[in-house]
C-alpha atoms as a PDB file:
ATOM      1  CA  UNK A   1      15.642  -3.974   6.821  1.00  0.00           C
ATOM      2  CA  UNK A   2      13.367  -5.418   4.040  1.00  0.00           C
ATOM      3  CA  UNK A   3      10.334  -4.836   6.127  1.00  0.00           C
ATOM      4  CA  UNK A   4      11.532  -1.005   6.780  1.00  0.00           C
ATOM      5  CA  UNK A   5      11.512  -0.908   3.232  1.00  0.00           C
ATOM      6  CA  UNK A   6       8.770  -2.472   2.384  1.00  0.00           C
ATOM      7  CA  UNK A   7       6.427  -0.531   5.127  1.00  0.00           C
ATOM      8  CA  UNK A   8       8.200   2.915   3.048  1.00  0.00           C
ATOM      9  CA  UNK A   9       7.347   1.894   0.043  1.00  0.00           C
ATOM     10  CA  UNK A  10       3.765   0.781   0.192  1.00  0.00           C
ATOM     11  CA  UNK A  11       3.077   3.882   2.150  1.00  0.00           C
ATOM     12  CA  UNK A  12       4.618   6.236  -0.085  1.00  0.00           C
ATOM     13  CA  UNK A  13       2.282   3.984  -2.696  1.00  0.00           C
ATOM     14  CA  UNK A  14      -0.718   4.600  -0.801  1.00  0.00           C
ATOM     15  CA  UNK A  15      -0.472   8.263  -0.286  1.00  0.00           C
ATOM     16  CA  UNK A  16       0.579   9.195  -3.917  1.00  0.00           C
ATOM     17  CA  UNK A  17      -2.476   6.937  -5.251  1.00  0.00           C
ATOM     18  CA  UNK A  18      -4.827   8.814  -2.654  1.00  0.00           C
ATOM     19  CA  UNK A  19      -3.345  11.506  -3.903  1.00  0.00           C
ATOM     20  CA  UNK A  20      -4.399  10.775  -7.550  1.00  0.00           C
ATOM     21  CA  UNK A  21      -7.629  11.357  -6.346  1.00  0.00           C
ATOM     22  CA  UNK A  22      -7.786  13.980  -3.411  1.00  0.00           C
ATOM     23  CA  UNK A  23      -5.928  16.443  -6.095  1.00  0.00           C
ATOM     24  CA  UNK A  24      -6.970  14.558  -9.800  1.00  0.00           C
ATOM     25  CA  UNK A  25      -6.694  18.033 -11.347  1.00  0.00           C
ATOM     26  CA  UNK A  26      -2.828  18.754  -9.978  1.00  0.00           C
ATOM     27  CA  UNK A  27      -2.154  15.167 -11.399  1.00  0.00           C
ATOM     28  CA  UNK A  28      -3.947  15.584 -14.968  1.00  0.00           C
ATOM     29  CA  UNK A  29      -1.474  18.707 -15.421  1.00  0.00           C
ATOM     30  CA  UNK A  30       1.302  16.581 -15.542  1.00  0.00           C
ATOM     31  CA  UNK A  31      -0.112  13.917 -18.269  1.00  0.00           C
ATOM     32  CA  UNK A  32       1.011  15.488 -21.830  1.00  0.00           C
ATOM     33  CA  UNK A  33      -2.230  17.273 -23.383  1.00  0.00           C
ATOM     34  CA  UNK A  34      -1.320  15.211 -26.602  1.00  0.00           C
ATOM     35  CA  UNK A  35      -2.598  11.997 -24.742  1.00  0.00           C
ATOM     36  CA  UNK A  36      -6.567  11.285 -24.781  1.00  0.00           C
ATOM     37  CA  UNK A  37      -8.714  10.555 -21.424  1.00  0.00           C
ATOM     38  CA  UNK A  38      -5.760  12.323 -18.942  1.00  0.00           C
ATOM     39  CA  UNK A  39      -8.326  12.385 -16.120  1.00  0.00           C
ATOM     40  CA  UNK A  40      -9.008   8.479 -16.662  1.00  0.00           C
ATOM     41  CA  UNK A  41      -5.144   7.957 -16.689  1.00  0.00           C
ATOM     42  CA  UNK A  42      -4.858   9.895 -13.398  1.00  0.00           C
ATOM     43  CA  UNK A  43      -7.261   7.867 -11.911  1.00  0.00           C
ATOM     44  CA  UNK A  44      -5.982   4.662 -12.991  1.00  0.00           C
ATOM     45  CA  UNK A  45      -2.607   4.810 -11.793  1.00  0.00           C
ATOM     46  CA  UNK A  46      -3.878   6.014  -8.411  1.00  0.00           C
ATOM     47  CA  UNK A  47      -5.960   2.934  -8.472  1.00  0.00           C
ATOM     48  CA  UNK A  48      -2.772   1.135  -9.363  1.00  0.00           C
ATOM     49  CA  UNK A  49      -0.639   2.550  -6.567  1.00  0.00           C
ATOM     50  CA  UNK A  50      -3.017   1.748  -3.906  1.00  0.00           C
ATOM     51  CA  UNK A  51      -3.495  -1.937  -5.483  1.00  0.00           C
ATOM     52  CA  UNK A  52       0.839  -1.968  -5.744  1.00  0.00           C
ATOM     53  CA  UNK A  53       0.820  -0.947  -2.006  1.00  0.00           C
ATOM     54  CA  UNK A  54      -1.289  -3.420  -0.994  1.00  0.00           C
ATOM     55  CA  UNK A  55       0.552  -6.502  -3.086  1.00  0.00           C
ATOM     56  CA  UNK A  56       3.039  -5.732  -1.593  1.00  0.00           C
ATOM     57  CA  UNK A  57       2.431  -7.521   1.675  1.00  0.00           C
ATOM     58  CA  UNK A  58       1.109 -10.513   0.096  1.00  0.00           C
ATOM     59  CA  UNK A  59       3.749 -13.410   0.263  1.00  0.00           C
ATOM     60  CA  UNK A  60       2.301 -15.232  -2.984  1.00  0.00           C
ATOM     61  CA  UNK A  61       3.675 -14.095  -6.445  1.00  0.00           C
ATOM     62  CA  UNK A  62       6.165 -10.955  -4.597  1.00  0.00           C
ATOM     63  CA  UNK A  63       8.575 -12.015  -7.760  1.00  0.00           C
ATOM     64  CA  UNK A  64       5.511 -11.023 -10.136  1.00  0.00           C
ATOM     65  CA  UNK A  65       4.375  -7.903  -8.025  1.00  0.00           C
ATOM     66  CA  UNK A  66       8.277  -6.670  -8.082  1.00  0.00           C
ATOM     67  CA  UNK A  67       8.262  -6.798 -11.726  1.00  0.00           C
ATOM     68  CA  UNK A  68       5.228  -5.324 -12.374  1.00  0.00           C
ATOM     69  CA  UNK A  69       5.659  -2.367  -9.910  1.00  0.00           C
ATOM     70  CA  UNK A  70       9.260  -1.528 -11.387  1.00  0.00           C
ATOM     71  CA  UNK A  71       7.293  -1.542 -14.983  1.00  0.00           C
ATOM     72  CA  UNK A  72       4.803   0.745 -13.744  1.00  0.00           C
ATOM     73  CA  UNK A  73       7.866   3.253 -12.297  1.00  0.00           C
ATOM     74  CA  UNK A  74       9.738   3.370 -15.448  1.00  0.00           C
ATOM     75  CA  UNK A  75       5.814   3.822 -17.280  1.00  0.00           C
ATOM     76  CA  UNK A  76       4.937   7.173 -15.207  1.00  0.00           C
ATOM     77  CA  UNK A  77       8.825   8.734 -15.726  1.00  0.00           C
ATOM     78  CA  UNK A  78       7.765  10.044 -18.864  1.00  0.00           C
ATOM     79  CA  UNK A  79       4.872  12.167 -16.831  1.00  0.00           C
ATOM     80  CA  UNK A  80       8.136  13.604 -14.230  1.00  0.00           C
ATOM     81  CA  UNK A  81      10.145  14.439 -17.620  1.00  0.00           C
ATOM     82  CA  UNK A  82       7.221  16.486 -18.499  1.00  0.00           C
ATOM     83  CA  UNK A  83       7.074  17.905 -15.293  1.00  0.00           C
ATOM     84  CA  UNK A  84      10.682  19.033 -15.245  1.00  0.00           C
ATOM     85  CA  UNK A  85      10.154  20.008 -19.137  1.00  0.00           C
ATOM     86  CA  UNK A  86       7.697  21.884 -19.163  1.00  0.00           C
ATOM     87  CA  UNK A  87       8.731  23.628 -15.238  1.00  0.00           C
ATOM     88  CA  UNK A  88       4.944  22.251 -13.984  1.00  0.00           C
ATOM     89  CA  UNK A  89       4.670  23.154 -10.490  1.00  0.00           C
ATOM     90  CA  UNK A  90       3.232  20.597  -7.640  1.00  0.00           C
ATOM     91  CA  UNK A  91       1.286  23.222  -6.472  1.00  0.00           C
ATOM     92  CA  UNK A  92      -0.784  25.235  -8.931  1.00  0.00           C
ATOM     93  CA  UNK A  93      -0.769  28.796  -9.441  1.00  0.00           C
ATOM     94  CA  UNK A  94       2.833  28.592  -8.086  1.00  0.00           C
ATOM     95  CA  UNK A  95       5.644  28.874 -10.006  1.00  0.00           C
ATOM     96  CA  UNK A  96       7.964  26.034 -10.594  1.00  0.00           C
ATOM     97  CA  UNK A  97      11.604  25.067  -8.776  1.00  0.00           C
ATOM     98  CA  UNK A  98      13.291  23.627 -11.730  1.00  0.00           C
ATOM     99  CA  UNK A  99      15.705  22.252  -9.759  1.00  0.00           C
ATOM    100  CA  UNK A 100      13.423  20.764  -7.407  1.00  0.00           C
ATOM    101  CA  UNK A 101      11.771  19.098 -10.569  1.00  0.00           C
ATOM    102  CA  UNK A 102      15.301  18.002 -12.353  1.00  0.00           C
ATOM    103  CA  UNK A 103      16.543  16.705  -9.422  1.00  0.00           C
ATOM    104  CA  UNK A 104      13.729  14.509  -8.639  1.00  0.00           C
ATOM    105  CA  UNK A 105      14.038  12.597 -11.680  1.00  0.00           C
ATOM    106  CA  UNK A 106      16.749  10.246 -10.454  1.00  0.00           C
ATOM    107  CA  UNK A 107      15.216   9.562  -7.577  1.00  0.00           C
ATOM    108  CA  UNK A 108      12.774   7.189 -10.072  1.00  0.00           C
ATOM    109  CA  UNK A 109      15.891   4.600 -10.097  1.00  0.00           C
ATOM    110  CA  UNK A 110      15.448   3.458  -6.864  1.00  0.00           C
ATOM    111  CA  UNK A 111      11.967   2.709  -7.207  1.00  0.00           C
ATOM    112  CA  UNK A 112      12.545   1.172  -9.830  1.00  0.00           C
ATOM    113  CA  UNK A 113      15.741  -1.011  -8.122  1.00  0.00           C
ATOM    114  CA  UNK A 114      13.560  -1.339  -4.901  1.00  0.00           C
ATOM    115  CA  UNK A 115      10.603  -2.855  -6.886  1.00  0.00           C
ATOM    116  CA  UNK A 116      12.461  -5.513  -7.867  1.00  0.00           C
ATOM    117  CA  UNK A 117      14.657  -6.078  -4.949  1.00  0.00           C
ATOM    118  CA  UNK A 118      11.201  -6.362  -2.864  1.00  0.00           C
ATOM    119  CA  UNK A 119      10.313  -8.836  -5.243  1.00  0.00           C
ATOM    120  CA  UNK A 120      13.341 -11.121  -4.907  1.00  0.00           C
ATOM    121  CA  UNK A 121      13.003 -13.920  -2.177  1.00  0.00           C
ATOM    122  CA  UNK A 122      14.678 -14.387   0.757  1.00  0.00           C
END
């Protein structure tokens, strides 16, 4: 069941960081105007994602990569509260489901619980 989870999870990592860079500008909408270099910050955490889905098939230091993968979910919530806040949709030009976008938010927790559960041994 781990390795289920584990093949879901780095795949859902892979496509969201290709994503970061296939549709940059659909990303940069969602980081808060307020906050300098949005396109670098895009860009960066789809370089992240791909390096996160990619740790996590190597054996050595999965305690570490758990961690650090749970940090980075609970760091990019605050750019899905915007979303939802602000009724940003995923597609632009479109309007916004704010349900769809509420509703999502939860689903963060277990990503977050996952992360570190992947990064537990045995």
């Amino acid at each position: 069941m781990k390795l289920f989870f584990r093949s879901l999870y780095s795949i859902i990592l892979f496509g969201a960081g290709v994503l970061h860079f296939v549709h940059e500008r659909s990303f940069r909408r969602i980081v808060p105007k307020a906050l300098p270099f949005r396109r670098a910050a895009v860009l960066i955490t789809g370089v992240f994602e791909i390096i996160f889905s990619v740790l996590l098939w190597v054996k050595k230091g999965q305690h570490i990569t758990g961690k650090l993968l749970a940090l980075f979910m609970i760091a990019v919530f605050p750019a899905n509260v915007y979303m939802a806040v602000k009724k940003i949709s995923f597609r632009p030009g479109e309007e916004a489901n704010p349900w769809v976008l509420w509703l999502r938010l939860p689903l963060q927790i277990p990503l977050v619980i996952g992360a570190l559960k992947l990064g537990r041994k045995g």
